[in-house]
C-alpha atoms as a PDB file:
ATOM      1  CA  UNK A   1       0.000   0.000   0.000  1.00  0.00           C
ATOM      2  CA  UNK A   2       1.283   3.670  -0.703  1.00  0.00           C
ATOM      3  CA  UNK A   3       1.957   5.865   2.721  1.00  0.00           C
ATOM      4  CA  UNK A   4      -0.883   8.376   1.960  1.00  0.00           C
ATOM      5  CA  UNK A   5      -3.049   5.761   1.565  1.00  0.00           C
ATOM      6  CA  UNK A   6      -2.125   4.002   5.023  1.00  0.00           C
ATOM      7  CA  UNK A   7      -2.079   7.405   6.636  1.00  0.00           C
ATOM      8  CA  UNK A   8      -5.835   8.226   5.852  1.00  0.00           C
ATOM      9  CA  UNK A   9      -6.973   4.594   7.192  1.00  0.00           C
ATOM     10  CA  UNK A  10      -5.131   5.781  10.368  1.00  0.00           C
ATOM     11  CA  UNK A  11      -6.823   8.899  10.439  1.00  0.00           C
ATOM     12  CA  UNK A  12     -10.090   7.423   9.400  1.00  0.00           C
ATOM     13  CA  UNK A  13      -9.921   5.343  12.575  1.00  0.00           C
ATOM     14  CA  UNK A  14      -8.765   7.700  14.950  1.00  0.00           C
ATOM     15  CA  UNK A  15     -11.666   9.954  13.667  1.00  0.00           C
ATOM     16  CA  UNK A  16     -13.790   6.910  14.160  1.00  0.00           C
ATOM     17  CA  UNK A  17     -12.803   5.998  17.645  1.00  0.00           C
ATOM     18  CA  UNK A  18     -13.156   9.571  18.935  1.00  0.00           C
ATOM     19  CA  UNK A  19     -16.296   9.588  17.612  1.00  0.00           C
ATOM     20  CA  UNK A  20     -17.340   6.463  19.044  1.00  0.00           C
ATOM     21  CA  UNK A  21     -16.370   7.624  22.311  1.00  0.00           C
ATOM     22  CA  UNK A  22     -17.903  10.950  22.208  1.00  0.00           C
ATOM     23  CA  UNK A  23     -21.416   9.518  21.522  1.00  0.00           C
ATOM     24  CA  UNK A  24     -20.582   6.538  24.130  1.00  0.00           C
ATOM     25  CA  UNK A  25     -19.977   9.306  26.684  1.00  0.00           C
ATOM     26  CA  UNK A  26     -22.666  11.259  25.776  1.00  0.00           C
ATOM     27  CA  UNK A  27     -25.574   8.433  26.039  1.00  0.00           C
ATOM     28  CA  UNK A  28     -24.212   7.224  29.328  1.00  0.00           C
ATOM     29  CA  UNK A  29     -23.438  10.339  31.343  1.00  0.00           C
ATOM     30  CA  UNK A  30     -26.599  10.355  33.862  1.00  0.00           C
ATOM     31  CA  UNK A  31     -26.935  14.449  34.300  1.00  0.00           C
ATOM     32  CA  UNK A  32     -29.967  15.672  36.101  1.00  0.00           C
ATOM     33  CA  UNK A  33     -30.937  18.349  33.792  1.00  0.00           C
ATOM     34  CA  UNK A  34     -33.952  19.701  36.447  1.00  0.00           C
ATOM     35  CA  UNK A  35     -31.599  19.771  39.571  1.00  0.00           C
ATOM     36  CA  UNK A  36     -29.133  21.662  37.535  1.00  0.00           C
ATOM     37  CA  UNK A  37     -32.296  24.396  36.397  1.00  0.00           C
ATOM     38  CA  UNK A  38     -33.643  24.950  39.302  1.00  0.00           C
ATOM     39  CA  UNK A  39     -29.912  25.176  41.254  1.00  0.00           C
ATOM     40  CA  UNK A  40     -29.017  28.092  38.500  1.00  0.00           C
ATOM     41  CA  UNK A  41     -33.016  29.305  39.111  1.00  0.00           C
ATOM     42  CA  UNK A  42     -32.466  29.963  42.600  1.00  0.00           C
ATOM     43  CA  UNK A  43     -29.165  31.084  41.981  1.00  0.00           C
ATOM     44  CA  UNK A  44     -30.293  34.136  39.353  1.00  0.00           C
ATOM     45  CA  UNK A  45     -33.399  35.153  42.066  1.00  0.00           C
ATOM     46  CA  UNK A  46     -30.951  35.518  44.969  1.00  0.00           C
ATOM     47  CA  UNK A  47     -27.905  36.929  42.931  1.00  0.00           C
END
């Protein structure tokens, strides 16, 4: 195989596996979206 060839299967995966880890993070992070509203709620009435 040529180099640039090899090169953009490297950076084809590496694209890939950031990717894959971004959207893994994303779907398993448990964030409590209401805590966090009504914590920056209170926060903006007494501030």
């Amino acid at each position: 195989m040529k180099f640039e060839t090899l090169m953009l299967q490297g950076l084809f995966a590496a694209c890939l596996l950031i990717c894959l880890l971004t959207l893994g993070a994303m779907l398993t992070t448990q964030a409590m979206v209401p805590d966090v509203a009504a914590v920056a709620a209170s926060a903006n009435l007494t501030g």
